[in-house]
C-alpha atoms as a PDB file:
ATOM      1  CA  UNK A   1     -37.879  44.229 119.974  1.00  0.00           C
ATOM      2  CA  UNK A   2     -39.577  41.659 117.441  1.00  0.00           C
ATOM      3  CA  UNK A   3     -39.914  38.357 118.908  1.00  0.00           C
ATOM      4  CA  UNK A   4     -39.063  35.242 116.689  1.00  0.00           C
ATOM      5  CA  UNK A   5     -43.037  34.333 116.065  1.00  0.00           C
ATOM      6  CA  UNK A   6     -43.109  37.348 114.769  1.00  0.00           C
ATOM      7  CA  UNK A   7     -42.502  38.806 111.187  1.00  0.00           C
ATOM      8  CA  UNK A   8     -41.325  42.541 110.158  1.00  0.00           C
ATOM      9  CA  UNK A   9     -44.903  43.769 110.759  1.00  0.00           C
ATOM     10  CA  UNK A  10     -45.244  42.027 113.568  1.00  0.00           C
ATOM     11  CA  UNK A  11     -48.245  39.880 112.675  1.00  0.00           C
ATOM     12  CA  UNK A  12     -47.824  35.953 113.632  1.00  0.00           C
ATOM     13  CA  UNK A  13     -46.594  33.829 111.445  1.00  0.00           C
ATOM     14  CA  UNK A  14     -45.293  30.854 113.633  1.00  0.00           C
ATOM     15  CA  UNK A  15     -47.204  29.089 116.027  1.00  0.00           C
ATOM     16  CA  UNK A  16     -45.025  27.026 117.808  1.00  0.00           C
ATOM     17  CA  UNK A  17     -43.289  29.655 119.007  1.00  0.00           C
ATOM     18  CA  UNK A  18     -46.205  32.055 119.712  1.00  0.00           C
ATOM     19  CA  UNK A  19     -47.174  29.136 122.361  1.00  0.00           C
ATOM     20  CA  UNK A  20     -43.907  29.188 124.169  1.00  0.00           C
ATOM     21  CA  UNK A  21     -43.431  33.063 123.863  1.00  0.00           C
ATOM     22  CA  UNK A  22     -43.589  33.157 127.542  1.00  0.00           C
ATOM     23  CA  UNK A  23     -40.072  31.253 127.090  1.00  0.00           C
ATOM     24  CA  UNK A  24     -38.701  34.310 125.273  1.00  0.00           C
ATOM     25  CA  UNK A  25     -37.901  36.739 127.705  1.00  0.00           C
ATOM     26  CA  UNK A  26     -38.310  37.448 131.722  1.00  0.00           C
ATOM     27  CA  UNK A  27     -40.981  40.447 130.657  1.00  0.00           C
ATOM     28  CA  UNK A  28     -42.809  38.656 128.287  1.00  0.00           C
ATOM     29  CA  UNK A  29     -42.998  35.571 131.070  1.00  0.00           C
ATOM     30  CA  UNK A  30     -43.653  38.173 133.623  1.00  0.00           C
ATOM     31  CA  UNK A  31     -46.709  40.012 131.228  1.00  0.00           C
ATOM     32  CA  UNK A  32     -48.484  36.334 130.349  1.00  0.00           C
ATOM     33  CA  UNK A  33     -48.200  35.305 133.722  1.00  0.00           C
ATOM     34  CA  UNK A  34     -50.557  38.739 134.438  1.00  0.00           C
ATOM     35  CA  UNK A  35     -53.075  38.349 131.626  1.00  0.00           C
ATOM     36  CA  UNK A  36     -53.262  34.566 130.933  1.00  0.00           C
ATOM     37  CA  UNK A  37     -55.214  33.452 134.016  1.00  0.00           C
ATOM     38  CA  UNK A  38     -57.257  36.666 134.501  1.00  0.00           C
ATOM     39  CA  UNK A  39     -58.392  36.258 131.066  1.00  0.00           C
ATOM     40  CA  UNK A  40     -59.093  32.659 131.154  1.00  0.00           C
ATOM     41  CA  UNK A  41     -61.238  32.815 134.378  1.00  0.00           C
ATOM     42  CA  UNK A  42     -63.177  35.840 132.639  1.00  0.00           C
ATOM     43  CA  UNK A  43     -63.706  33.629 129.135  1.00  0.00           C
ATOM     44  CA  UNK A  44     -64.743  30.803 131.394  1.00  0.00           C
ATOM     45  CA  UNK A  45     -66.911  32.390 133.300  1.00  0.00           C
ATOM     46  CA  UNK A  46     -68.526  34.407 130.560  1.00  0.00           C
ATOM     47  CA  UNK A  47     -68.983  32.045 127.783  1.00  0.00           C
ATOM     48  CA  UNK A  48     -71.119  29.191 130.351  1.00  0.00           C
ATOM     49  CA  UNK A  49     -73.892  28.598 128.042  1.00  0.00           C
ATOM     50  CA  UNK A  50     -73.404  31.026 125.683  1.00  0.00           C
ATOM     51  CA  UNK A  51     -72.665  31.025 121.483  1.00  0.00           C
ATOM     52  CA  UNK A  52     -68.939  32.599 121.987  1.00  0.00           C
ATOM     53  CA  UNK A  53     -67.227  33.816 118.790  1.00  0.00           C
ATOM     54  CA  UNK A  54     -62.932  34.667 119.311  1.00  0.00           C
ATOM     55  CA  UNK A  55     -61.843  36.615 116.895  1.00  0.00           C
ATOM     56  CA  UNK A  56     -57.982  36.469 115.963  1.00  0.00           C
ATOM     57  CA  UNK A  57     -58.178  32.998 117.820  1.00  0.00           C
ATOM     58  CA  UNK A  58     -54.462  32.572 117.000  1.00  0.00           C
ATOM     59  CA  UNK A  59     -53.772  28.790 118.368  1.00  0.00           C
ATOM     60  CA  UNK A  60     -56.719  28.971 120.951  1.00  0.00           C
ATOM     61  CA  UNK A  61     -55.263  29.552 123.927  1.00  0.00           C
ATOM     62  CA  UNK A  62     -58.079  31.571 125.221  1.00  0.00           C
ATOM     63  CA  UNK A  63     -61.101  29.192 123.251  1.00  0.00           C
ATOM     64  CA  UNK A  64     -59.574  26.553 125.286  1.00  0.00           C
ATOM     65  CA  UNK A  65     -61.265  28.724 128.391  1.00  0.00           C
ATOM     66  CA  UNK A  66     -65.118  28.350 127.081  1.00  0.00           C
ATOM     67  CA  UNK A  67     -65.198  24.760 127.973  1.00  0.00           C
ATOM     68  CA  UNK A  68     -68.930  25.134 128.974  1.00  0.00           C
ATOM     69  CA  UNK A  69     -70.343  27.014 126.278  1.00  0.00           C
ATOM     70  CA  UNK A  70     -73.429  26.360 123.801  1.00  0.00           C
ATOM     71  CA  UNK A  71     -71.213  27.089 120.634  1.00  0.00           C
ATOM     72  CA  UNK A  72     -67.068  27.889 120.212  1.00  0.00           C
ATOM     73  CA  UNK A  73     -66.523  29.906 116.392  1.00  0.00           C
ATOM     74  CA  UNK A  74     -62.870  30.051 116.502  1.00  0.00           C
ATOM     75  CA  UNK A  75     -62.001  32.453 113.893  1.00  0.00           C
ATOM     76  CA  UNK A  76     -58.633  33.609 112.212  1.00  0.00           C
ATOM     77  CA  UNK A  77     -56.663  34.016 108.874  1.00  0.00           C
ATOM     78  CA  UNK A  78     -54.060  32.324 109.711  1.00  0.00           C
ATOM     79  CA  UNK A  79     -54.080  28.414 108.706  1.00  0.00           C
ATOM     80  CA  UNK A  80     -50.570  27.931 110.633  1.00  0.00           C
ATOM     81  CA  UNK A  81     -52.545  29.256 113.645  1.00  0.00           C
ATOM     82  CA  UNK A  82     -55.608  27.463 113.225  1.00  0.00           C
ATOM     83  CA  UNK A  83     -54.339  24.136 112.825  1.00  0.00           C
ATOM     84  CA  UNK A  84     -52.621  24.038 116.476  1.00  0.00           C
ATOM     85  CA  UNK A  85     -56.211  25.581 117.150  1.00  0.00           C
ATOM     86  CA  UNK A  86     -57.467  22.636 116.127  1.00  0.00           C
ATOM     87  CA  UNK A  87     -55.452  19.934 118.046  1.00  0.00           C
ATOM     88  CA  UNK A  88     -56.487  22.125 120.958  1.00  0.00           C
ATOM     89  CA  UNK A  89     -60.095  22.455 120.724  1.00  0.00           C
ATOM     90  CA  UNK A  90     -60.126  18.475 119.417  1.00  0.00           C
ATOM     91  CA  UNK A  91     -61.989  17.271 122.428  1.00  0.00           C
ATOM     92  CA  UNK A  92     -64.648  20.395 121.991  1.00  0.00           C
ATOM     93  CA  UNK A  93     -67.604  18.997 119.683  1.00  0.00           C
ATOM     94  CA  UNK A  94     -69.253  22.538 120.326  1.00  0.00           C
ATOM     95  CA  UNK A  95     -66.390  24.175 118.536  1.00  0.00           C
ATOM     96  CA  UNK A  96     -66.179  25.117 115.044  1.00  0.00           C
ATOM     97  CA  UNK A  97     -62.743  26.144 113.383  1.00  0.00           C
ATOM     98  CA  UNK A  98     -63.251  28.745 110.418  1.00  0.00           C
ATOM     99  CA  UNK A  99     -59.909  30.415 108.636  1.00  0.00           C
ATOM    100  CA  UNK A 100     -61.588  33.602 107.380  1.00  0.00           C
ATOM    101  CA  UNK A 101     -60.598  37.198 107.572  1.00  0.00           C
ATOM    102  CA  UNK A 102     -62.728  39.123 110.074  1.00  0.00           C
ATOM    103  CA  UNK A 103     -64.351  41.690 107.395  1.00  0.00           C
ATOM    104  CA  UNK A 104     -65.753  38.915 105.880  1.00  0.00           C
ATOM    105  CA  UNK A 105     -67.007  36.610 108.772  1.00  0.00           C
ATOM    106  CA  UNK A 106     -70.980  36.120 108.710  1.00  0.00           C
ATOM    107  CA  UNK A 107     -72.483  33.995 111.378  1.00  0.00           C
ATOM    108  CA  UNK A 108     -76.149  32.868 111.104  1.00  0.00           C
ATOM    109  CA  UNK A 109     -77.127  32.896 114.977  1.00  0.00           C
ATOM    110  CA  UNK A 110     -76.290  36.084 117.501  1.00  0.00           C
ATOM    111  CA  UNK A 111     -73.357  36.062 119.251  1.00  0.00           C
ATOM    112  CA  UNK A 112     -73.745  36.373 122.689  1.00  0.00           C
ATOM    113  CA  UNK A 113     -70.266  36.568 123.756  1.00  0.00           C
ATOM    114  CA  UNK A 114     -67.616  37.947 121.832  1.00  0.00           C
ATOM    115  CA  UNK A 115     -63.927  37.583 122.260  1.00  0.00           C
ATOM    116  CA  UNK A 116     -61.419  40.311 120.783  1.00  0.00           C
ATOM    117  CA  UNK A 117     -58.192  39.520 122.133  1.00  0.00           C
ATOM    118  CA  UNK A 118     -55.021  41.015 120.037  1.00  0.00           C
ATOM    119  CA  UNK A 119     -56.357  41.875 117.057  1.00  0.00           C
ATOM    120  CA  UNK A 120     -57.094  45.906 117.508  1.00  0.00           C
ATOM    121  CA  UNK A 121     -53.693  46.663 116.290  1.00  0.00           C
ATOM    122  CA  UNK A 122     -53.876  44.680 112.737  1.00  0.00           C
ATOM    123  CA  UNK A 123     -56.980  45.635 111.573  1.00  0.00           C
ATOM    124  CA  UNK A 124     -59.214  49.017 111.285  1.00  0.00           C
ATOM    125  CA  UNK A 125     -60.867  49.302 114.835  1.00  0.00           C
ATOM    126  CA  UNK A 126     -63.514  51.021 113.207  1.00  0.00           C
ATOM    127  CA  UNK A 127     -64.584  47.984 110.992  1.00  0.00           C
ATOM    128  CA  UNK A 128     -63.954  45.748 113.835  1.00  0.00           C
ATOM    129  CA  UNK A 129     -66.291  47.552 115.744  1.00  0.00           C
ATOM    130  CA  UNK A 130     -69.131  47.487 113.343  1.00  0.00           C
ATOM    131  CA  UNK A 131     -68.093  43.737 112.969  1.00  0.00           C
ATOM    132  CA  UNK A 132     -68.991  43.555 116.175  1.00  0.00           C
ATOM    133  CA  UNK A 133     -72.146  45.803 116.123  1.00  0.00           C
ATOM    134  CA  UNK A 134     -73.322  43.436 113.341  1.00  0.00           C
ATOM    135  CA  UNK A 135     -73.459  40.051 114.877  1.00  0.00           C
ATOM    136  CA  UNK A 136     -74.182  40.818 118.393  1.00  0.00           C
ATOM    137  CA  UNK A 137     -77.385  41.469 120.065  1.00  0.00           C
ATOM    138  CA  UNK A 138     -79.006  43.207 122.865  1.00  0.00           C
ATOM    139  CA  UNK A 139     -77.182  41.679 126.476  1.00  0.00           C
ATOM    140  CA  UNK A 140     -74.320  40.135 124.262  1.00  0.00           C
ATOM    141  CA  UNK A 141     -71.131  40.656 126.116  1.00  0.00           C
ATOM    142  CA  UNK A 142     -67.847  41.999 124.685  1.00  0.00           C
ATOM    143  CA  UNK A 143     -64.210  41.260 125.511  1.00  0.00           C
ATOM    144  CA  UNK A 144     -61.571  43.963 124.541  1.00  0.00           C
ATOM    145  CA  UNK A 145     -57.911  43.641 124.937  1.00  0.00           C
ATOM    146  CA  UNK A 146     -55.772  45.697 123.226  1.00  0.00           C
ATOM    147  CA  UNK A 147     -52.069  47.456 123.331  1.00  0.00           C
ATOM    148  CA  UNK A 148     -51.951  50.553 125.784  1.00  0.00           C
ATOM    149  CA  UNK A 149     -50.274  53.746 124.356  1.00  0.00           C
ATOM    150  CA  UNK A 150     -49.667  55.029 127.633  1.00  0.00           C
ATOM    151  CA  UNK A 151     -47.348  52.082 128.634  1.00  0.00           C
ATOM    152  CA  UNK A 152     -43.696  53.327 128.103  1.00  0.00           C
ATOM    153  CA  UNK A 153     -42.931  49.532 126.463  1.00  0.00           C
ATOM    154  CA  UNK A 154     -45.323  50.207 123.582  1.00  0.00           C
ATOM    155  CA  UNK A 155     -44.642  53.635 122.868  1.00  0.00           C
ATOM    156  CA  UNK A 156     -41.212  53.281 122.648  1.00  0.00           C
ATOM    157  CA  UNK A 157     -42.201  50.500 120.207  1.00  0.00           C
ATOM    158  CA  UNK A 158     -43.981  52.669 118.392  1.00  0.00           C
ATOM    159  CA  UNK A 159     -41.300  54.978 117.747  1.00  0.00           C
ATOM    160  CA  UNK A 160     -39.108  52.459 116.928  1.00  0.00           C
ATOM    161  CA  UNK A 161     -41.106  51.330 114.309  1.00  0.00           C
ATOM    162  CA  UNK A 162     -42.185  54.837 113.208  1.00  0.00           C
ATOM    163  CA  UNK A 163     -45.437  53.837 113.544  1.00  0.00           C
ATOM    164  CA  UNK A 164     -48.223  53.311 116.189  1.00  0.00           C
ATOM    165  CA  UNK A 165     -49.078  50.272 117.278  1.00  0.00           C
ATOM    166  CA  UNK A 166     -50.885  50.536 120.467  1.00  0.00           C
ATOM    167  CA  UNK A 167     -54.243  52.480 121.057  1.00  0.00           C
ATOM    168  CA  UNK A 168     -55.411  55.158 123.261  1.00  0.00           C
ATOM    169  CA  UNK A 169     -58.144  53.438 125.803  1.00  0.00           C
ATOM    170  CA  UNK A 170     -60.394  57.028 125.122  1.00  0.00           C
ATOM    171  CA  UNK A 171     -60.493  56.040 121.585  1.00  0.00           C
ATOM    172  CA  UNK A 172     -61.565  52.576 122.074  1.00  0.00           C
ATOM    173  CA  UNK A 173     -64.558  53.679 124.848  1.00  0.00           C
ATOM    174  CA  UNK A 174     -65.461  56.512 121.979  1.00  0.00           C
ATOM    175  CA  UNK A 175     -65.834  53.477 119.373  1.00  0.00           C
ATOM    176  CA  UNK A 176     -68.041  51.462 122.151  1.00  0.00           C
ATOM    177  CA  UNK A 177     -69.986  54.217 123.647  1.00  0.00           C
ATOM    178  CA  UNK A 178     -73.173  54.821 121.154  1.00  0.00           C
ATOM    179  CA  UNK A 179     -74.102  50.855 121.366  1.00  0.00           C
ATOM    180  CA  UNK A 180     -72.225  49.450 124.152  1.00  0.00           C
ATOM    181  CA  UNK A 181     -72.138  49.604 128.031  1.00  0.00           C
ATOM    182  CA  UNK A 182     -68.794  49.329 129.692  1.00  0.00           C
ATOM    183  CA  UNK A 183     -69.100  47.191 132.853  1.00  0.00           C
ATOM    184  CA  UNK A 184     -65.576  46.485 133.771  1.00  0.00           C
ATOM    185  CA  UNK A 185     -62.178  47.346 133.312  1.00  0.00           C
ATOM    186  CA  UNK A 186     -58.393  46.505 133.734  1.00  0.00           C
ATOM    187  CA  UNK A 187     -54.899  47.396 133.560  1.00  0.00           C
ATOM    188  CA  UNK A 188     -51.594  45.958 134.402  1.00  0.00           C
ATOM    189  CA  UNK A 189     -47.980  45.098 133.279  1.00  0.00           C
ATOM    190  CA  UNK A 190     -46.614  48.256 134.197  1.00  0.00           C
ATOM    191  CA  UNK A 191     -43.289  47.427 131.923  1.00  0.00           C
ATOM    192  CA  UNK A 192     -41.176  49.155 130.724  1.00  0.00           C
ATOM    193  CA  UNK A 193     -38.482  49.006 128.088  1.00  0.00           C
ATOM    194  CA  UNK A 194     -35.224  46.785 129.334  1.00  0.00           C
ATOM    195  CA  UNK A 195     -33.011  45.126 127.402  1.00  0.00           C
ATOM    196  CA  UNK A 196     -33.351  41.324 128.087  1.00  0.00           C
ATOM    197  CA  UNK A 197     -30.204  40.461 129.538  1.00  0.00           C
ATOM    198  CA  UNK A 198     -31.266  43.029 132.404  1.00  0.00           C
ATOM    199  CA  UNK A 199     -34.564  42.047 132.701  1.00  0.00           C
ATOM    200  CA  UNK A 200     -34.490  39.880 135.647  1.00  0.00           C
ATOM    201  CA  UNK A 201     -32.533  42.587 137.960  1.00  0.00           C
ATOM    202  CA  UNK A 202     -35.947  44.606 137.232  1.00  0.00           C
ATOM    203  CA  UNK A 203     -38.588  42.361 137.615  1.00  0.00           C
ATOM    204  CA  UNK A 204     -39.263  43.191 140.817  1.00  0.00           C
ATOM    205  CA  UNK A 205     -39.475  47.140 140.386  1.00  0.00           C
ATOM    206  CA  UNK A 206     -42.218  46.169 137.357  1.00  0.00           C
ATOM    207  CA  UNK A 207     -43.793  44.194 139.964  1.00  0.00           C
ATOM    208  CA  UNK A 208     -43.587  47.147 142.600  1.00  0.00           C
ATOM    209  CA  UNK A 209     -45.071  49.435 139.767  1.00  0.00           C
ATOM    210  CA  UNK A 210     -48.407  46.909 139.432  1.00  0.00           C
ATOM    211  CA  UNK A 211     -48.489  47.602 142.902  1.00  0.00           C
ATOM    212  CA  UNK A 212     -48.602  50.681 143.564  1.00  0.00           C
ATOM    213  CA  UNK A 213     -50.788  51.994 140.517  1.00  0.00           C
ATOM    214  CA  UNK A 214     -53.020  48.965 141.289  1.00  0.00           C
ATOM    215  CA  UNK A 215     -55.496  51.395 142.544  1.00  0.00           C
ATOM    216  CA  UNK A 216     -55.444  53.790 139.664  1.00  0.00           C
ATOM    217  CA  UNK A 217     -55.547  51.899 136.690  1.00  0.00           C
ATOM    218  CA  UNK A 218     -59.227  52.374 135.990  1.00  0.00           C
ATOM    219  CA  UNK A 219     -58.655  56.306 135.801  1.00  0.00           C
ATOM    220  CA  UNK A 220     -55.383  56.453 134.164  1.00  0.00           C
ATOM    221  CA  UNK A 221     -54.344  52.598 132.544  1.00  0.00           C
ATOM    222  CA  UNK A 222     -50.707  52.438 132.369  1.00  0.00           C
ATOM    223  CA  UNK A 223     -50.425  48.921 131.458  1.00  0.00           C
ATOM    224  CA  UNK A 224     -49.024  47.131 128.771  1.00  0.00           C
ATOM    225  CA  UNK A 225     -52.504  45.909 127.647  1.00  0.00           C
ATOM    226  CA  UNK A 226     -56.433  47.398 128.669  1.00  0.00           C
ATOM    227  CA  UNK A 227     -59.252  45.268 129.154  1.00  0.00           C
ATOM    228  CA  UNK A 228     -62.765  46.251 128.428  1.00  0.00           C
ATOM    229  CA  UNK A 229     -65.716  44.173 129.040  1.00  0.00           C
ATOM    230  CA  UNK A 230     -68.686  45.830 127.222  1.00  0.00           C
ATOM    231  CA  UNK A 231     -72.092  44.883 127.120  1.00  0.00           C
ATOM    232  CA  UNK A 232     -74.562  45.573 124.273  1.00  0.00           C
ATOM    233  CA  UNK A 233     -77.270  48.226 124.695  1.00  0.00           C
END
């Protein structure tokens, strides 16, 4: 189940690869071709004007979205990461490339839109939440993705591994709800596990199950990842 940009822990570690990942397999094609644009409308949208910071930037696939805000702080701890980042974001002049872990990440000005794609499952959410607390301000608005615990591909992930790696969506809103609003929310990639060599004969029923749950998602998410946008009391 560990993809080849991928090490035992399944933290990034090759960048190249992590950009053609879609390339990989029929469900991971099928679960970027989902999130990508829906994200990258939302970061567009959102970050017009604004100081944006993206945490876990990775390569800057999403950064590349902000392409009319005041101020880019693309932000990760990996240098293999950060230097594709950095071919990408090479035409920005408002962006600003910084390898640094997120604990200790200071920023002089508020951040009025922060990006938290990816990264909920590799460090404490609790201390990336108060990260977050810290450099925001009142109005600043907050994008959440993380793994969903209630989609069958990530549990069974889990207990393959022996070990969580996906988050319950109450847990998150519990962690947002003394400082934050919640404004909007999303589901989909209702996967589940196949091997690959099957995956194409069931493409269509993953597709039928987007379908038909379309409607419930913001009650019960059952997607492979949850979006939160929160907004700063």
């Amino acid at each position: 189940m560990r993809e080849q940009y991928q090490d035992k822990n399944f933290k990034y570690t090759d960048a190249e690869s992590y950009d053609r990942r879609g390339e990989s397999s029929v469900l991971e094609n099928y679960v970027l071709g989902l999130w990508q644009p829906f994200l990258k409308e939302k970061i567009k949208n959102l970050s017009i004007g604004k100081v944006m910071v993206d945490f876990g930037c990775g390569t800057g696939e999403y950064a590349q979205a902000a392409v009319a805000a005041k101020k880019i702080y693309a932000v990760d701890v990996s240098e293999s990461m950060l230097e594709v980042c950095r071919e990408k974001l090479k035409d920005f002049p408002q962006a600003e490339i910084i390898q640094s872990s997120i604990q200790d990440f200071n920023i002089a000005e508020p951040t009025e839109l922060m990006i938290a794609i990816g990264v909920w499952e590799y460090i404490n959410p609790r201390d990336l939440c108060a990260k977050i607390k810290e450099i925001t301000c009142r109005g600043s608005k907050i994008v959440v993705v993380f793994p969903n615990i209630y989609n069958n591909l990530n549990w069974m992930r889990s207990l393959w591994r022996m070990k969580k790696i996906a988050l319950r969506p109450g847990f998150i809103k519990n962690l947002f709800k003394n400082d934050f609003a919640l404004i909007d929310s999303v589901s989909f990639g209702a996967v589940f596990w196949t091997p690959q060599k099957l995956q194409f004969m069931i493409l269509p029923v993953w597709k039928f199950c987007d379908f038909i749950w379309s409607p419930f998602q913001k009650l019960l998410p059952l997607g492979i990842n949850v979006y939160y946008l929160f907004e700063r009391k």
